[in-house]
C-alpha atoms as a PDB file:
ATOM      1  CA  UNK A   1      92.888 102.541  76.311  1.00  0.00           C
ATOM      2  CA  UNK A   2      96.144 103.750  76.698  1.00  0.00           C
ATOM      3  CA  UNK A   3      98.617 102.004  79.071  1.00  0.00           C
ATOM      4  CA  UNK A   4      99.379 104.829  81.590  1.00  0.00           C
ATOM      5  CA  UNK A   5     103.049 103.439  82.049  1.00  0.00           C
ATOM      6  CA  UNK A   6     104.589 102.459  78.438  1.00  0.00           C
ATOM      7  CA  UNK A   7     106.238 104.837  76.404  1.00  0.00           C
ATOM      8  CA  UNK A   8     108.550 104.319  73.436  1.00  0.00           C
ATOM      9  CA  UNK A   9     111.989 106.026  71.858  1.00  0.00           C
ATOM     10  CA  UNK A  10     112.423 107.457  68.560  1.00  0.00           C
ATOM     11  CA  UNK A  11     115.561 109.224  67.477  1.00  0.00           C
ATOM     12  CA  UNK A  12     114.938 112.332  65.572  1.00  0.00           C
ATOM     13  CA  UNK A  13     115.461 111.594  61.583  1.00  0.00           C
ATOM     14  CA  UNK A  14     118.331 112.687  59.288  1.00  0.00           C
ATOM     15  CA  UNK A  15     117.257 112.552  55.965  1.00  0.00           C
ATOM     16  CA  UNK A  16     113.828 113.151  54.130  1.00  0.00           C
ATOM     17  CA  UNK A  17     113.097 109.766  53.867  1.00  0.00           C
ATOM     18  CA  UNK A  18     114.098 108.775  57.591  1.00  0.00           C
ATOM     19  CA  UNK A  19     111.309 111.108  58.288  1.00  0.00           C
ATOM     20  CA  UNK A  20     108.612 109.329  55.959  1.00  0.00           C
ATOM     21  CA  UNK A  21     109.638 105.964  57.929  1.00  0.00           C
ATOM     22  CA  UNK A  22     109.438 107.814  61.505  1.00  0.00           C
ATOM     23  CA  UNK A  23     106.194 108.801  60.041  1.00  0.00           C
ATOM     24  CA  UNK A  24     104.695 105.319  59.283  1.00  0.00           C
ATOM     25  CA  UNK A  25     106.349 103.525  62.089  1.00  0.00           C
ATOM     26  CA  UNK A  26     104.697 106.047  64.343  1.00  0.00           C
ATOM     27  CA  UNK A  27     101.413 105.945  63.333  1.00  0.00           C
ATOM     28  CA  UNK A  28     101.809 102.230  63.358  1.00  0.00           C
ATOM     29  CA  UNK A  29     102.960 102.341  67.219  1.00  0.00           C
ATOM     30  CA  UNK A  30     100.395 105.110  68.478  1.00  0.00           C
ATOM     31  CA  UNK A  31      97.793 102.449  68.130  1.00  0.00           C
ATOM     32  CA  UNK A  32      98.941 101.204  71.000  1.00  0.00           C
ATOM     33  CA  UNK A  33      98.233 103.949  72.697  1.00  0.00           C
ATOM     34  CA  UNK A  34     101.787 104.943  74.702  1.00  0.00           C
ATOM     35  CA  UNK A  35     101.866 107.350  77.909  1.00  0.00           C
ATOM     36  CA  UNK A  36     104.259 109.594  75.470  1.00  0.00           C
ATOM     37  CA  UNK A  37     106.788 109.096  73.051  1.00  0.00           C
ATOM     38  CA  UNK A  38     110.015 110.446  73.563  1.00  0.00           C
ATOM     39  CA  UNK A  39     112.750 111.615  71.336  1.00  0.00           C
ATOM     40  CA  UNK A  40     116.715 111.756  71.484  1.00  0.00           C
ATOM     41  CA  UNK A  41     118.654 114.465  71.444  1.00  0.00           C
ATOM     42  CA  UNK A  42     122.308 114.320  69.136  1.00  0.00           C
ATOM     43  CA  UNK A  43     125.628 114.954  71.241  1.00  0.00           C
ATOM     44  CA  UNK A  44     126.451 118.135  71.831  1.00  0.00           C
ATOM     45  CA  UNK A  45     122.928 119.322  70.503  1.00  0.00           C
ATOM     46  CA  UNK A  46     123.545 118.289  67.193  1.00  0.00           C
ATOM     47  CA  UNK A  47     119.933 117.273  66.820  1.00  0.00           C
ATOM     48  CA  UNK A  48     118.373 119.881  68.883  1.00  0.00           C
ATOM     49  CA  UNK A  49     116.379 120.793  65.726  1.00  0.00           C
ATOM     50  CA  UNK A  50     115.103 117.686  64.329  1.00  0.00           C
ATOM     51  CA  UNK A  51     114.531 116.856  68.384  1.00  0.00           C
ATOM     52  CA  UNK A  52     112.065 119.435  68.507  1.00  0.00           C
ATOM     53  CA  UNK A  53     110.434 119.060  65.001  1.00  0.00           C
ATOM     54  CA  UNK A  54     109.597 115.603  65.785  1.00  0.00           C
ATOM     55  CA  UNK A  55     108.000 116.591  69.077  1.00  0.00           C
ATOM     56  CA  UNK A  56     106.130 118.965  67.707  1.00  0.00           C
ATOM     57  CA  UNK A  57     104.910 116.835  64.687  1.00  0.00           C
ATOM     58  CA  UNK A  58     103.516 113.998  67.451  1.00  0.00           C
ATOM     59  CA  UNK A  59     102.299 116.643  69.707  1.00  0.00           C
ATOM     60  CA  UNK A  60     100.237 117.893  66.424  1.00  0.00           C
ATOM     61  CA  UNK A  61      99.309 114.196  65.852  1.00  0.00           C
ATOM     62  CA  UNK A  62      97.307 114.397  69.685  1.00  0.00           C
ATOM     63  CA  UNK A  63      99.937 112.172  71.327  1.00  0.00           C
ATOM     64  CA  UNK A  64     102.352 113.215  74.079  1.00  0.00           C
ATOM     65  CA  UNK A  65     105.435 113.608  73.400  1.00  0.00           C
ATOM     66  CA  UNK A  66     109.093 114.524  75.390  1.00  0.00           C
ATOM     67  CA  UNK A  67     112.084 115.878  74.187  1.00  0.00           C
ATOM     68  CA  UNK A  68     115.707 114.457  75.551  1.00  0.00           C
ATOM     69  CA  UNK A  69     117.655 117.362  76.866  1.00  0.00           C
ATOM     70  CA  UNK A  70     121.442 116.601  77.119  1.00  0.00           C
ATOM     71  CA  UNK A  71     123.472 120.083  78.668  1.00  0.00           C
ATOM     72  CA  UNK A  72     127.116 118.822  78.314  1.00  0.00           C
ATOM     73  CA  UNK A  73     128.695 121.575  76.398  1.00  0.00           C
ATOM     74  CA  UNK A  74     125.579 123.886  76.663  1.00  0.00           C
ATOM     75  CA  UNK A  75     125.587 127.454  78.157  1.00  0.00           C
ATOM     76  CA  UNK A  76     122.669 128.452  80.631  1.00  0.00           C
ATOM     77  CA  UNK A  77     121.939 130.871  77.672  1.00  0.00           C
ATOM     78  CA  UNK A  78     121.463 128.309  75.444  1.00  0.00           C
ATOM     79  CA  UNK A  79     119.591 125.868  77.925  1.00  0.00           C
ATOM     80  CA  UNK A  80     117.245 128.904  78.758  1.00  0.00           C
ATOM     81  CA  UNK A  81     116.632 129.868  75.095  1.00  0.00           C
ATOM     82  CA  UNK A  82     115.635 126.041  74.554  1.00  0.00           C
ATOM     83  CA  UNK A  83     113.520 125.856  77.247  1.00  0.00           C
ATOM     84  CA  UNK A  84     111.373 128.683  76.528  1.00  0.00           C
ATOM     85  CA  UNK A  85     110.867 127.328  73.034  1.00  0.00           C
ATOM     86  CA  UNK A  86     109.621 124.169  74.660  1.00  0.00           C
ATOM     87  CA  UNK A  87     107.183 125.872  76.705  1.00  0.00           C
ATOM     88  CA  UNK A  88     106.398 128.091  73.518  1.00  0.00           C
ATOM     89  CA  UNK A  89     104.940 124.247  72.232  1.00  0.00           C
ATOM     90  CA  UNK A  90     103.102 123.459  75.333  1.00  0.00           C
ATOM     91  CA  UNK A  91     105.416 120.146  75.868  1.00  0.00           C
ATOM     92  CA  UNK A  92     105.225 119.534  79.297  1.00  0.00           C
ATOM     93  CA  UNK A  93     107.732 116.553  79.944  1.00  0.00           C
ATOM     94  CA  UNK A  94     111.364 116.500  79.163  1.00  0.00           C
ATOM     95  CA  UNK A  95     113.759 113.575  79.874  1.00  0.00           C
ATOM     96  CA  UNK A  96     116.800 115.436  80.953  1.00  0.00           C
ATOM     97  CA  UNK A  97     120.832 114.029  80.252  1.00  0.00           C
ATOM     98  CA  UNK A  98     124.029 114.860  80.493  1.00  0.00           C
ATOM     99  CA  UNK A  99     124.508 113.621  77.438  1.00  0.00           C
ATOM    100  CA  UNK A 100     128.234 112.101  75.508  1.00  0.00           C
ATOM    101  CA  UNK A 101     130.476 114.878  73.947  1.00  0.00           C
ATOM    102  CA  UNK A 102     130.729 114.401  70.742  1.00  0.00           C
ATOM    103  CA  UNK A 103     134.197 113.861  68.964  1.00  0.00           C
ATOM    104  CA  UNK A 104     136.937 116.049  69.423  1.00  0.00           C
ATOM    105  CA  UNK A 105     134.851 118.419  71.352  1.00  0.00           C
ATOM    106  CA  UNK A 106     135.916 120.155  74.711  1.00  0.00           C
ATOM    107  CA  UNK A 107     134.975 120.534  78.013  1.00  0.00           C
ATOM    108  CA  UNK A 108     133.204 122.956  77.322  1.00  0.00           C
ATOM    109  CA  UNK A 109     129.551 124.256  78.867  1.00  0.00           C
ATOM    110  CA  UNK A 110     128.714 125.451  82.278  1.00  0.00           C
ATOM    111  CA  UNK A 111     126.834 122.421  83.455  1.00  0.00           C
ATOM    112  CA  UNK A 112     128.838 118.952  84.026  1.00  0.00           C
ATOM    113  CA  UNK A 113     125.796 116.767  85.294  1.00  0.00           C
ATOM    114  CA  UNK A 114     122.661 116.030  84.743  1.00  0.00           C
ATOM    115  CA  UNK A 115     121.384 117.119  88.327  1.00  0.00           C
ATOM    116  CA  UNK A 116     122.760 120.783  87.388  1.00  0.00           C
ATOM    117  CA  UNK A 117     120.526 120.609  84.703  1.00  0.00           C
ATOM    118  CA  UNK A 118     117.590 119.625  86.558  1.00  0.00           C
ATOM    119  CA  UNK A 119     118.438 122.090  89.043  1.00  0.00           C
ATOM    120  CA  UNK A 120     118.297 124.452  86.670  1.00  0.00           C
ATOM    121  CA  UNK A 121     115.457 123.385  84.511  1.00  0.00           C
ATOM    122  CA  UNK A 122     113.408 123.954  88.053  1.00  0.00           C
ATOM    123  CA  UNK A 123     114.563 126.880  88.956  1.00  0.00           C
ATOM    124  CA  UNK A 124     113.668 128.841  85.162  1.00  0.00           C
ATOM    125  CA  UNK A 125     110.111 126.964  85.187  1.00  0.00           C
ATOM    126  CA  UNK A 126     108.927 125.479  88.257  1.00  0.00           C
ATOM    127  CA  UNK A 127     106.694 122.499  88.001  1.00  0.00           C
ATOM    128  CA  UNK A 128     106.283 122.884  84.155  1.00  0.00           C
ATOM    129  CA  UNK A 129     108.086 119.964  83.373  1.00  0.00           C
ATOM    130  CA  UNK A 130     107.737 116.583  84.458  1.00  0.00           C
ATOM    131  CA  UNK A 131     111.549 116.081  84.297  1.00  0.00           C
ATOM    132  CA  UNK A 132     112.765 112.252  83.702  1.00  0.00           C
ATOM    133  CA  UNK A 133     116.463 111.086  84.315  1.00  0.00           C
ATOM    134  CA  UNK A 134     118.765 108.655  83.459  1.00  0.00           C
ATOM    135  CA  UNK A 135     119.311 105.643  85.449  1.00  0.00           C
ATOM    136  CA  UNK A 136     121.793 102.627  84.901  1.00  0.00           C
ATOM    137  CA  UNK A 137     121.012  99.513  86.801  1.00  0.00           C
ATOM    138  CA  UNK A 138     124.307  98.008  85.518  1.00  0.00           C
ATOM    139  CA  UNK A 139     126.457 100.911  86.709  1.00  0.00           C
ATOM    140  CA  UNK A 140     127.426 103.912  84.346  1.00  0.00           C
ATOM    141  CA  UNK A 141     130.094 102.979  82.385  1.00  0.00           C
ATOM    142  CA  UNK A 142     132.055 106.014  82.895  1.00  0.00           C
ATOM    143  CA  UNK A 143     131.301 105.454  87.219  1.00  0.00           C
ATOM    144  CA  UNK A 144     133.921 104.936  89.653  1.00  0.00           C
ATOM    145  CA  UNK A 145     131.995 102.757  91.467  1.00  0.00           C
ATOM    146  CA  UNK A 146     128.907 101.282  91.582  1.00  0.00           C
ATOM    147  CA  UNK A 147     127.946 103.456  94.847  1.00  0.00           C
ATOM    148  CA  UNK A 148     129.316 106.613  93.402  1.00  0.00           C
ATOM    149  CA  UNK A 149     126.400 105.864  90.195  1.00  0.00           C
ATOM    150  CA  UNK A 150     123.858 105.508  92.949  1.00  0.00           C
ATOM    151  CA  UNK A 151     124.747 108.712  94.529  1.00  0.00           C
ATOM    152  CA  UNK A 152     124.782 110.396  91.309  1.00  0.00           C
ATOM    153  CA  UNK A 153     121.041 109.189  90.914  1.00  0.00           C
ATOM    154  CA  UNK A 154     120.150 110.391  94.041  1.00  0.00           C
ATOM    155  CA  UNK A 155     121.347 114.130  93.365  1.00  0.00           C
ATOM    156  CA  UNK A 156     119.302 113.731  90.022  1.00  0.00           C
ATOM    157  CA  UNK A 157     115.964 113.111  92.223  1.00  0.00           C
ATOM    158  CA  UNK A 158     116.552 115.379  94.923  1.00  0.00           C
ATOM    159  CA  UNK A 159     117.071 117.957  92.400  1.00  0.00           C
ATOM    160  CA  UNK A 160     113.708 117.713  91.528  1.00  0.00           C
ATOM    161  CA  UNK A 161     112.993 114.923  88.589  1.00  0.00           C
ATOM    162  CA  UNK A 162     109.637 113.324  88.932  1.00  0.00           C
ATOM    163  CA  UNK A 163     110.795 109.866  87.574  1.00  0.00           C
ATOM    164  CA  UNK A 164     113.528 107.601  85.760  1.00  0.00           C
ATOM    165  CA  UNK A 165     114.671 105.454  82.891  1.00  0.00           C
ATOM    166  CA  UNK A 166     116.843 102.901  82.850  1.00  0.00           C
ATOM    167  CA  UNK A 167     119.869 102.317  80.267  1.00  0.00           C
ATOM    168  CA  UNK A 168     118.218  98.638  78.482  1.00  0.00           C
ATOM    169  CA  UNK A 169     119.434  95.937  80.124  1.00  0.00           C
ATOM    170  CA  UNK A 170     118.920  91.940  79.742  1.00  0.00           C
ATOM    171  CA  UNK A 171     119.368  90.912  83.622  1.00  0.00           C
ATOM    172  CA  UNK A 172     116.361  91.684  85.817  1.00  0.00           C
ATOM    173  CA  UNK A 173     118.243  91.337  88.664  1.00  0.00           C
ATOM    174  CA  UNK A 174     119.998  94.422  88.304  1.00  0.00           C
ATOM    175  CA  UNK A 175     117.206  96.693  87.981  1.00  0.00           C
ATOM    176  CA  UNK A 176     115.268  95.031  91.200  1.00  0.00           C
ATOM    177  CA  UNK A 177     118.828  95.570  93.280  1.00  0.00           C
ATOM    178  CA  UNK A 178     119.335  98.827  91.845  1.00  0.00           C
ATOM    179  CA  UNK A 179     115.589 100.100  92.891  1.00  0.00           C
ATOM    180  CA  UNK A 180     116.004  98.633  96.294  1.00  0.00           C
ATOM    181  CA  UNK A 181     119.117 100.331  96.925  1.00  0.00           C
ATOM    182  CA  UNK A 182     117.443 103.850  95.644  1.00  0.00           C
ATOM    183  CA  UNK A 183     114.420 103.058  97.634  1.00  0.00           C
ATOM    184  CA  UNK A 184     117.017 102.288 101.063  1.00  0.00           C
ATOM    185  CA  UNK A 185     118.258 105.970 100.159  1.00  0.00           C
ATOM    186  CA  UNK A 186     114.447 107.405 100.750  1.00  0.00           C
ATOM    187  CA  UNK A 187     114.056 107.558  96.418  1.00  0.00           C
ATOM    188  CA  UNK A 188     110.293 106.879  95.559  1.00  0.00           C
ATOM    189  CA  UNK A 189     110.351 107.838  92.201  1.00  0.00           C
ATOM    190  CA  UNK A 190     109.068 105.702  90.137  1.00  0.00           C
ATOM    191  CA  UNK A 191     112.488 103.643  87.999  1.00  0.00           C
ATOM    192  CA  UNK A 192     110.801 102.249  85.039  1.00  0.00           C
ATOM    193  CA  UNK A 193     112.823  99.736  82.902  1.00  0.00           C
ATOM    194  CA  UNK A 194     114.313 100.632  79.186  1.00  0.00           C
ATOM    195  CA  UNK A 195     114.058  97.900  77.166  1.00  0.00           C
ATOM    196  CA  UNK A 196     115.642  96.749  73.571  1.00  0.00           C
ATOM    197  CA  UNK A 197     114.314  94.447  71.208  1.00  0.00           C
ATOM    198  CA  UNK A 198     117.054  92.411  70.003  1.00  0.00           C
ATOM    199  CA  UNK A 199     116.815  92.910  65.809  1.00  0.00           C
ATOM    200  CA  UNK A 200     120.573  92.218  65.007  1.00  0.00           C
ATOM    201  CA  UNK A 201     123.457  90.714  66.908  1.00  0.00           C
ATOM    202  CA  UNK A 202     126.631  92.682  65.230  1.00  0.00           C
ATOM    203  CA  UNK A 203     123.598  96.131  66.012  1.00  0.00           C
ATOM    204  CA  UNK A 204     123.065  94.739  69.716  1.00  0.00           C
ATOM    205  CA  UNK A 205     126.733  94.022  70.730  1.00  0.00           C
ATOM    206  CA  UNK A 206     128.327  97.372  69.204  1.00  0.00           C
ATOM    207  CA  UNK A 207     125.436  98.994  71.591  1.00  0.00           C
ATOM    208  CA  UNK A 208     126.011  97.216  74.529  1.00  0.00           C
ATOM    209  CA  UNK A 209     129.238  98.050  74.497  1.00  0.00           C
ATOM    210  CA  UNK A 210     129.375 101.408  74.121  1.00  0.00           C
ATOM    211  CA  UNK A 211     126.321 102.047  77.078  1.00  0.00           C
ATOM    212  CA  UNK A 212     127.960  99.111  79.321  1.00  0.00           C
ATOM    213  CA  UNK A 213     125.149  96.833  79.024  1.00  0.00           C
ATOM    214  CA  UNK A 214     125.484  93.265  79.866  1.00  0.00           C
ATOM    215  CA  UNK A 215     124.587  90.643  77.359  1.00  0.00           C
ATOM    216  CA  UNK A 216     123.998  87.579  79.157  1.00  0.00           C
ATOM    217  CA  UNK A 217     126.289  84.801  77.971  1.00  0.00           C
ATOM    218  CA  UNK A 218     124.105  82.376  77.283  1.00  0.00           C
ATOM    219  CA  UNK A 219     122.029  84.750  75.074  1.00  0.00           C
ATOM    220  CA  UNK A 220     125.496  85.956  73.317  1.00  0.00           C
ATOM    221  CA  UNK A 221     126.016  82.496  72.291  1.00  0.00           C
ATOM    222  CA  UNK A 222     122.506  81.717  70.891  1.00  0.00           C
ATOM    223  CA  UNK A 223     122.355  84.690  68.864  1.00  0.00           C
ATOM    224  CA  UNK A 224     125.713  84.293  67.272  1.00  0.00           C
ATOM    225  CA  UNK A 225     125.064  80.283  66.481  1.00  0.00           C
ATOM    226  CA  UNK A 226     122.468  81.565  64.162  1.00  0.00           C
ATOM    227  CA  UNK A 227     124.669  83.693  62.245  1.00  0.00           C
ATOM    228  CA  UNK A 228     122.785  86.033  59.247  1.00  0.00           C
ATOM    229  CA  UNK A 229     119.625  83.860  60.142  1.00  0.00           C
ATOM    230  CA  UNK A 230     117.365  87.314  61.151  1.00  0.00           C
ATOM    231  CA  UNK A 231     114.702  85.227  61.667  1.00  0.00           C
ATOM    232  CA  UNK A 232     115.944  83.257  64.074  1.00  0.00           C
ATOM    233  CA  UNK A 233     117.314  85.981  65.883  1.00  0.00           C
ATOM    234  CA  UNK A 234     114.686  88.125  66.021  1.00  0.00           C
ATOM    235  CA  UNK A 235     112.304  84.901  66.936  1.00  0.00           C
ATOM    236  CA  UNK A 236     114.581  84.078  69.936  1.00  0.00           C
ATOM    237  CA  UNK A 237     114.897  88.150  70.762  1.00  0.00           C
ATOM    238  CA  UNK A 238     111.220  88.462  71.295  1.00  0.00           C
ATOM    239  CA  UNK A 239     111.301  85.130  73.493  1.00  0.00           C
ATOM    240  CA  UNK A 240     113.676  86.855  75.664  1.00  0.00           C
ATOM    241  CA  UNK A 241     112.976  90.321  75.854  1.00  0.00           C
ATOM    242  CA  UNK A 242     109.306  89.950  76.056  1.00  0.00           C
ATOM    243  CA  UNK A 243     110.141  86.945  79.619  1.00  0.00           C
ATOM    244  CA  UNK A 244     112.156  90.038  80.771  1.00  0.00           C
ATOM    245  CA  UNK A 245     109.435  92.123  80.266  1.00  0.00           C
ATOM    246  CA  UNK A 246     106.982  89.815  82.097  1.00  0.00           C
ATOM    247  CA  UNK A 247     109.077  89.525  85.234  1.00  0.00           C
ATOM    248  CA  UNK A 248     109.943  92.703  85.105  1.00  0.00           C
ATOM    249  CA  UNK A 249     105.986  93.966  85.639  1.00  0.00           C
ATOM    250  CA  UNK A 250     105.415  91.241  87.823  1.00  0.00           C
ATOM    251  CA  UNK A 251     108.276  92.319  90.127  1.00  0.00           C
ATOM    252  CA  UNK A 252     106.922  95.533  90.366  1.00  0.00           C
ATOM    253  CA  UNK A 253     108.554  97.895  87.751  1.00  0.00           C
ATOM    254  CA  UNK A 254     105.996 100.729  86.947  1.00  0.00           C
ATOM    255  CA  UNK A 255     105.912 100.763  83.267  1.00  0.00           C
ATOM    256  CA  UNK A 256     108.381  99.668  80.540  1.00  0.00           C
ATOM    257  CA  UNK A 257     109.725 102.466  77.800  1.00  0.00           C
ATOM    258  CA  UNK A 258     110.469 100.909  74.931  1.00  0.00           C
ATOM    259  CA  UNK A 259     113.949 101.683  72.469  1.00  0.00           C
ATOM    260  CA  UNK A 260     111.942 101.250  69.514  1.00  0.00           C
ATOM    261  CA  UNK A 261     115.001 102.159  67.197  1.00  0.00           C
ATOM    262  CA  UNK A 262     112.709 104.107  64.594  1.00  0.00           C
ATOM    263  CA  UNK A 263     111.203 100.287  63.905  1.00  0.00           C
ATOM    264  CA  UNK A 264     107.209  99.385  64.647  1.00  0.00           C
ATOM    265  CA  UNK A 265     107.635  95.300  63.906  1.00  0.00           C
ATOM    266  CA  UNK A 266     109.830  94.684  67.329  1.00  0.00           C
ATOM    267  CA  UNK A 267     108.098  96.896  69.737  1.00  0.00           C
ATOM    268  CA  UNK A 268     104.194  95.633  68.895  1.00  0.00           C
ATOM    269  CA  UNK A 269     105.269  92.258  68.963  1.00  0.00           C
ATOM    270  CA  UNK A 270     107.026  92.830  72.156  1.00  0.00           C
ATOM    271  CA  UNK A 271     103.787  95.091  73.331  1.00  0.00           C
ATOM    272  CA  UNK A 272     101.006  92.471  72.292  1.00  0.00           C
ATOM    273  CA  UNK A 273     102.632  89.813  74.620  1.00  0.00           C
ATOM    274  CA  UNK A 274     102.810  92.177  77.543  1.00  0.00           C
ATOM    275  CA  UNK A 275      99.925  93.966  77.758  1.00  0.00           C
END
């Protein structure tokens, strides 16, 4: 039976045989029956293609399947035109972004947030879409404050997305704080945690420092005593992400998605202990 609240991230494939791998780690992972898969979207719509090619190859496959949608230097020309090829495939959720600029690139685009694009995504197709959003439990890295992230959430939902997904994050704490400070604000839409398997330490801290995420010290240090011991690592990763995991459901969180990195080994594991 499928679990009605976990979905999993792939990020579209560059090569011919990145493809052949998304292929066999995602027939591998739709045994487990996911809500949806969802798949990223390169800055500046540099993946827009292989985005939707992907989507369209699950969607043939009988799973669901949503496309990320980043707008930052997009025209409403270009949003439009995408959008009506999405509908053109039936796909019927998109998990909207503002998405990073990519190098060198200007400020271009005529949307500068992600509730613009929601806005707009409503107002060219109604309730086609369930729309999902970003949210960062750990404040946005490029926020001014943490209240000024939570307000920036807020315009996201009340421009009409259904629901949310966190930026992966290794402190529970945060996410419970940040949900009870959206629901304070009148927010009911359901906030449901990102997670990352932990598969490499050099992988995990380059990450975590580019999205902001916190990697607790005491994990830090027990991932870098073991050194090139991937065993080990990925042993004491699935310890810890899949306790998250646990007291994350048990506190309430509405469904984990998981950032399967194009990978099936992590996310099963991490799956079989938590279903």
């Amino acid at each position: 039976m499928t679990n009605p609240n976990f979905s999993i991230e792939f990020f579209p494939p560059k090569t011919a045989e990145g493809a052949e791998k998304l292929r066999a780690t995602r027939t591998k992972l739709s045994e487990l029956k996911p809500k949806y898969f969802s798949v990223t979207f390169g800055a500046g719509g540099t993946t827009q293609q292989g985005t939707l090619d992907t989507v369209v190859e699950i969607m043939a496959a009988g799973q669901d399947a949503a496309p990320h949608l980043s707008c930052v230097g997009g025209t409403r020309e270009s949003i439009r035109q995408i959008l009506t090829e999405y509908k053109s495939h039936n796909i019927k959720r998109i998990v909207a972004l503002r998405g990073d600029l990519p190098s060198g690139y200007g400020a271009g685009g005529e949307f500068r947030y992600a509730n613009e694009l929601v806005e707009f995504i409503r107002q060219e197709t109604g309730d086609h879409f369930h729309i999902e959003v970003a949210a960062y439990p750990e404040v946005h890295p490029q926020a001014r404050s943490p209240q000024d992230d939570l307000l920036a959430f807020e315009r996201k939902i009340k421009a009409g997305a259904n629901s949310a997904i966190t930026q992966y994050f290794y402190n529970a704490d945060a996410y419970f704080q940040f949900v009870e400070q959206a629901q304070k604000l009148g927010i009911d839409a359901p906030i449901v945690p990102g997670i990352m398997p932990i598969l490499n330490y050099t992988q995990l801290m380059r990450f975590s420092d580019m999205c902001g995420a916190e990697i607790p010290r005491w994990v830090r240090l027990k991932l870098a005593s073991f050194g090139d011991d991937s065993a080990s690592i990925k042993a004491f990763g699935l310890d810890v992400v899949s306790a998250l995991g646990e007291r994350l459901l048990q506190g309430g969180a509405p469904g984990l998605h998981f950032y399967s990195m194009n990978q099936a080994a992590a996310t099963t594991a991490l799956w079989q202990r938590l279903v």
